[in-house]
Structures are given as structure tokens and as C-alpha cells.
C-alpha atoms as a PDB file:
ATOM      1  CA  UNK A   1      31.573 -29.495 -27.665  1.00  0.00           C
ATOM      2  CA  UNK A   2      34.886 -29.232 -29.872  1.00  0.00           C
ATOM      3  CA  UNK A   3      37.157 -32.166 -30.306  1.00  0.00           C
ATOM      4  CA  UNK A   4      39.926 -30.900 -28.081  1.00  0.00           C
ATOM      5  CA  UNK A   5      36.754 -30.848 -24.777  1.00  0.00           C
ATOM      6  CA  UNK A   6      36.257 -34.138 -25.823  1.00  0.00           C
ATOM      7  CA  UNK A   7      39.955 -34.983 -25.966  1.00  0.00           C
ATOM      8  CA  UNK A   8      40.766 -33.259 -22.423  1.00  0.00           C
ATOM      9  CA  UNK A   9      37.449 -35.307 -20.959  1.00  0.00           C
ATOM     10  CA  UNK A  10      39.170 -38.621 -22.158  1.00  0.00           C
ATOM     11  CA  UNK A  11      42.628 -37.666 -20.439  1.00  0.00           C
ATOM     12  CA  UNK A  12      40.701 -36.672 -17.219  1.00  0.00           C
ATOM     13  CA  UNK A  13      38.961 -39.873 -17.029  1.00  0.00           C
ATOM     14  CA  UNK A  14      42.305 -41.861 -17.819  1.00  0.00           C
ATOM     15  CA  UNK A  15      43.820 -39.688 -15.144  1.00  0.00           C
ATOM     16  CA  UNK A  16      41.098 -40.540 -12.342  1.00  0.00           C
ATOM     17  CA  UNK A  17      41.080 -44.209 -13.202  1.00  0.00           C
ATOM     18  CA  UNK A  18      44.667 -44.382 -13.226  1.00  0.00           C
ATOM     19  CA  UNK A  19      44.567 -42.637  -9.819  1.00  0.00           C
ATOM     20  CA  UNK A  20      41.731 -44.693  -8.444  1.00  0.00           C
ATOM     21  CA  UNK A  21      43.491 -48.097  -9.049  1.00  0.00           C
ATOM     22  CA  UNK A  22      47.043 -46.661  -7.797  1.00  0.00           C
ATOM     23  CA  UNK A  23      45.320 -45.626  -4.644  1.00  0.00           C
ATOM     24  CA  UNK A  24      43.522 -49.086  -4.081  1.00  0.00           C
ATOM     25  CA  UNK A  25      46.657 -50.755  -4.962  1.00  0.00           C
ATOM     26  CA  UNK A  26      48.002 -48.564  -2.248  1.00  0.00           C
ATOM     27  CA  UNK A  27      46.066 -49.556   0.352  1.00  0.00           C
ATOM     28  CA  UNK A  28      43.781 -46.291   0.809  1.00  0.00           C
ATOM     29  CA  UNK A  29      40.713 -47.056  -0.729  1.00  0.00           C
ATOM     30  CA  UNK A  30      38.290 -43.809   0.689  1.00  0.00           C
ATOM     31  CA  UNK A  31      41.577 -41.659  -0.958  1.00  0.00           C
ATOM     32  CA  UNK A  32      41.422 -43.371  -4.119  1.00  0.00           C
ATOM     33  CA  UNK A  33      37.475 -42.772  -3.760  1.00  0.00           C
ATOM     34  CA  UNK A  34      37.916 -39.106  -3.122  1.00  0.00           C
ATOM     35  CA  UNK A  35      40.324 -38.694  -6.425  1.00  0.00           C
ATOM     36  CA  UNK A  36      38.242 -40.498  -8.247  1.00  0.00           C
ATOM     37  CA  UNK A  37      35.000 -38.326  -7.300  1.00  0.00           C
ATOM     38  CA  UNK A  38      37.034 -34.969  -7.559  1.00  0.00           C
ATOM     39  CA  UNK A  39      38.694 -35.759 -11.051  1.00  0.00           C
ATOM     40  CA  UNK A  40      34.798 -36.134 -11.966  1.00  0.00           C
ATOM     41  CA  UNK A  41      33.565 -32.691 -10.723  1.00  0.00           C
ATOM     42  CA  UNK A  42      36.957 -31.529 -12.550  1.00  0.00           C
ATOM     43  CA  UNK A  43      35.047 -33.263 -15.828  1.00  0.00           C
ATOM     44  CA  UNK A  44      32.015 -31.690 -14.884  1.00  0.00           C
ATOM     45  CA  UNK A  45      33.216 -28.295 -14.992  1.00  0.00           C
ATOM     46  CA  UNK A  46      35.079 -28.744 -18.018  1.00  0.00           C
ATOM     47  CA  UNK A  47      31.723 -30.003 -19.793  1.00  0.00           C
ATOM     48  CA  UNK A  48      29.716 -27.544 -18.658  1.00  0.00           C
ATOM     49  CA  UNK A  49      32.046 -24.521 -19.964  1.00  0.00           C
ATOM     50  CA  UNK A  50      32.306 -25.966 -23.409  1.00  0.00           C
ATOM     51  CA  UNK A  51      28.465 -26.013 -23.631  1.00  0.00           C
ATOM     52  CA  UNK A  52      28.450 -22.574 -22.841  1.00  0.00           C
ATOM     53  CA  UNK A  53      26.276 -23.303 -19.389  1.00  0.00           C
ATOM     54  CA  UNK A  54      27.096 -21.611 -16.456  1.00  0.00           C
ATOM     55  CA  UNK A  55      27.569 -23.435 -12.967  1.00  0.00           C
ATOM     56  CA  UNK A  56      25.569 -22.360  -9.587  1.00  0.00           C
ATOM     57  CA  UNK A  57      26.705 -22.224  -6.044  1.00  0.00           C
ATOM     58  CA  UNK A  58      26.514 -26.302  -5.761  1.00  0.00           C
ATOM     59  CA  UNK A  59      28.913 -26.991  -8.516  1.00  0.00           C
ATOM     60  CA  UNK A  60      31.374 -24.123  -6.769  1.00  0.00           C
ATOM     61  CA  UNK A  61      31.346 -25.843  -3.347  1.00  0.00           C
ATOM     62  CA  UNK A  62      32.060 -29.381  -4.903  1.00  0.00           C
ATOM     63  CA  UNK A  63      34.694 -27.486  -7.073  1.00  0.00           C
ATOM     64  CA  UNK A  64      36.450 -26.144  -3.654  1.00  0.00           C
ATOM     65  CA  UNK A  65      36.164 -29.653  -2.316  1.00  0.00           C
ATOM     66  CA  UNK A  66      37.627 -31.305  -5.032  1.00  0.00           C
ATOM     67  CA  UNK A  67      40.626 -29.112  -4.941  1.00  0.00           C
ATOM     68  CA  UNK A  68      41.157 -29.440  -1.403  1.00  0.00           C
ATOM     69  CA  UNK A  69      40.872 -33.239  -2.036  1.00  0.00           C
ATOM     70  CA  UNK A  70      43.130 -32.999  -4.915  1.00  0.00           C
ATOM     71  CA  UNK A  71      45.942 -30.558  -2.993  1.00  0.00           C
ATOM     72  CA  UNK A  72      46.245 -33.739   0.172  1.00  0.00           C
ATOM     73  CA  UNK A  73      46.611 -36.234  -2.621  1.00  0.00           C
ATOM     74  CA  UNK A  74      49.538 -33.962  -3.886  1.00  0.00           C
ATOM     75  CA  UNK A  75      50.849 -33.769  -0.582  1.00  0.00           C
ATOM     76  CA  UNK A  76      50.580 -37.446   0.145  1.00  0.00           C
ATOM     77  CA  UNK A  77      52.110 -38.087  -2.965  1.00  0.00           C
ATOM     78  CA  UNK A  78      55.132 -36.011  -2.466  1.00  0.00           C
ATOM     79  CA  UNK A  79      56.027 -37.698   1.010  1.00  0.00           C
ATOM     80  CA  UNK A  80      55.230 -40.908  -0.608  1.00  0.00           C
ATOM     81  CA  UNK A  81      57.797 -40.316  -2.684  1.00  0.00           C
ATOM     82  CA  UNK A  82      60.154 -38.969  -0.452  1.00  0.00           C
ATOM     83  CA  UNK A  83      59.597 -42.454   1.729  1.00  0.00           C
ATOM     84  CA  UNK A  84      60.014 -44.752  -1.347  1.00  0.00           C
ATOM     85  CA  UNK A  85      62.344 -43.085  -3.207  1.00  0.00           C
ATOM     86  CA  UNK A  86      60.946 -43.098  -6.022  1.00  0.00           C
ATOM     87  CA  UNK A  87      63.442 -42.333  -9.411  1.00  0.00           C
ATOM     88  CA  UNK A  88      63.063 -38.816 -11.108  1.00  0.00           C
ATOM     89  CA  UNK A  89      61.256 -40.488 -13.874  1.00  0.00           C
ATOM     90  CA  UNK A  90      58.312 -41.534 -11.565  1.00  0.00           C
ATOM     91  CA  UNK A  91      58.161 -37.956  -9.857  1.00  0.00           C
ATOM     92  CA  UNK A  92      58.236 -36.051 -13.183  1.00  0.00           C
ATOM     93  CA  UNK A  93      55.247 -38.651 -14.137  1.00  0.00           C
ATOM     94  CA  UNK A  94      53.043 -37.908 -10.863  1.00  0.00           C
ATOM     95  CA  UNK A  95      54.132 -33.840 -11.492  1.00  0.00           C
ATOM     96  CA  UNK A  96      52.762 -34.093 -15.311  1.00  0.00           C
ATOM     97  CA  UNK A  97      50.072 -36.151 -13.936  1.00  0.00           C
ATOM     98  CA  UNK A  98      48.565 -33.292 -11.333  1.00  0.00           C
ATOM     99  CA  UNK A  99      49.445 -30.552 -13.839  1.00  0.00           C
ATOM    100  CA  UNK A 100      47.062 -32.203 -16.678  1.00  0.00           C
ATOM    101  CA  UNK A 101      44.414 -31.361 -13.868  1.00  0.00           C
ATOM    102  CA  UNK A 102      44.839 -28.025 -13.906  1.00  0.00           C
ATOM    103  CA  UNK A 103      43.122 -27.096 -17.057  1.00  0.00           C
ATOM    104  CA  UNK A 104      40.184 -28.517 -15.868  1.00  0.00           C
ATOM    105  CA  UNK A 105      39.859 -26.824 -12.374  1.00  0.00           C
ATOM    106  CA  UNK A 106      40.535 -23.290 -14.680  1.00  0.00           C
ATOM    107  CA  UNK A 107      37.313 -23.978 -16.436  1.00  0.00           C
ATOM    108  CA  UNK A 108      35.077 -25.162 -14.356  1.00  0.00           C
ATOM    109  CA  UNK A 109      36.318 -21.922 -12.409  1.00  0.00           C
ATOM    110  CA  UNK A 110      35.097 -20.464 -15.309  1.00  0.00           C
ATOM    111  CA  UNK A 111      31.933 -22.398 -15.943  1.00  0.00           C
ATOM    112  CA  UNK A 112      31.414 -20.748 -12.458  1.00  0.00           C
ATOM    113  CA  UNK A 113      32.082 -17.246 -12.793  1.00  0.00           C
ATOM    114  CA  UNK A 114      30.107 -16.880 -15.897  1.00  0.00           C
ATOM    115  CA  UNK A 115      26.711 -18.076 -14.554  1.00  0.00           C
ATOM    116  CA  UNK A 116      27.455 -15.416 -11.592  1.00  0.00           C
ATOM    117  CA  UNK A 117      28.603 -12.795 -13.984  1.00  0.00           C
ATOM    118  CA  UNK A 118      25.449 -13.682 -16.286  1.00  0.00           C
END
């Protein structure tokens, strides 16, 4: 796997576990739990396309899951913020925070489609 994999897998897991202890801090621990558990299929995906393996149907279905997990915990962020007011500073941080997940969904997507294509 090239550096920058390894680099991305590093910022995923300092994403999840930065989620993870926001959401227990929060109160909501099965959310954090969820995050935490779809930030690592996100990892998943993103290790299996830079080995070159392709994903089955399993890895698909917990790749749908974890962005349906991940879209609530967008949604419950944005009214959380909308409650607490939080300053444009912390919203761009939660918005560049969700958007470094992106990458990773794309290639486990990927990961996917090439052991179907193959």
C-alpha cells in the first residue's frame, strides 16, 4: 500500500475516534458506536482497493449501512448545531470533518465494483 493509503487510514481512524468520544461525551453512546463501526468499514474499503482486492456482496451491504449511518450523524449534527449555536469555525470543522470521509466511501465503492467487474 503507498504512503498516501497509509496516510488517509491514519486520518480515518483519527476521524472515528474523534467522533466516538464527541458522541459519548454527548450523551449517545450506540451513535458514537455506529460512527465508530462505519468509519471502520470506510477503512476497510480503502485498504482493500489499495491492495488491489476486490470486495463481495458483504462488504457492499456494510458499505450502504455505513453511509446511511454516516448521512443521520450528518443530519444530527447539523440540527445540533442549529440548537447550540455553534460559531462558523466549529461548523466549517464538522463540514471538513464529514468531507475527509468521502474519499474513503469512493474507494471502497470502488474496491466493490472491481471484484463485480472482475
Amino acid at each position: 500500500m503507498p504512503w498516501y493509503g497509509w496516510a488517509y487510514l491514519v486520518l480515518l481512524c483519527l476521524i472515528g475516534a474523534g467522533g466516538f468520544v464527541a458522541g459519548l461525551r454527548s450523551g449517545h453512546p450506540l451513535l458514537a458506536l455506529l460512527q465508530l463501526a462505519a468509519v471502520a468499514v470506510l477503512g476497510c474499503g480503502v485498504a482493500l482497493y489499495f491492495r488491489g482486492e476486490g470486495a463481495g456482496l458483504a462488504y457492499g451491504v456494510a458499505l450502504l449501512c455505513a453511509l446511511g449511518v454516516l448521512a443521520c450523524k450528518t443530519l444530527a449534527d447539523r440540527r445540533l448545531a442549529e440548537r447550540a449555536r455553534i460559531t462558523p469555525a466549529g461548523r466549517l470543522g464538522m463540514a471538513l470533518g464529514q468531507l475527509m470521509l468521502m474519499p474513503g466511501a469512493v474507494l471502497g465503492a470502488l474496491a466493490f465494483w472491481a471484484q463485480r467487474g472482475g
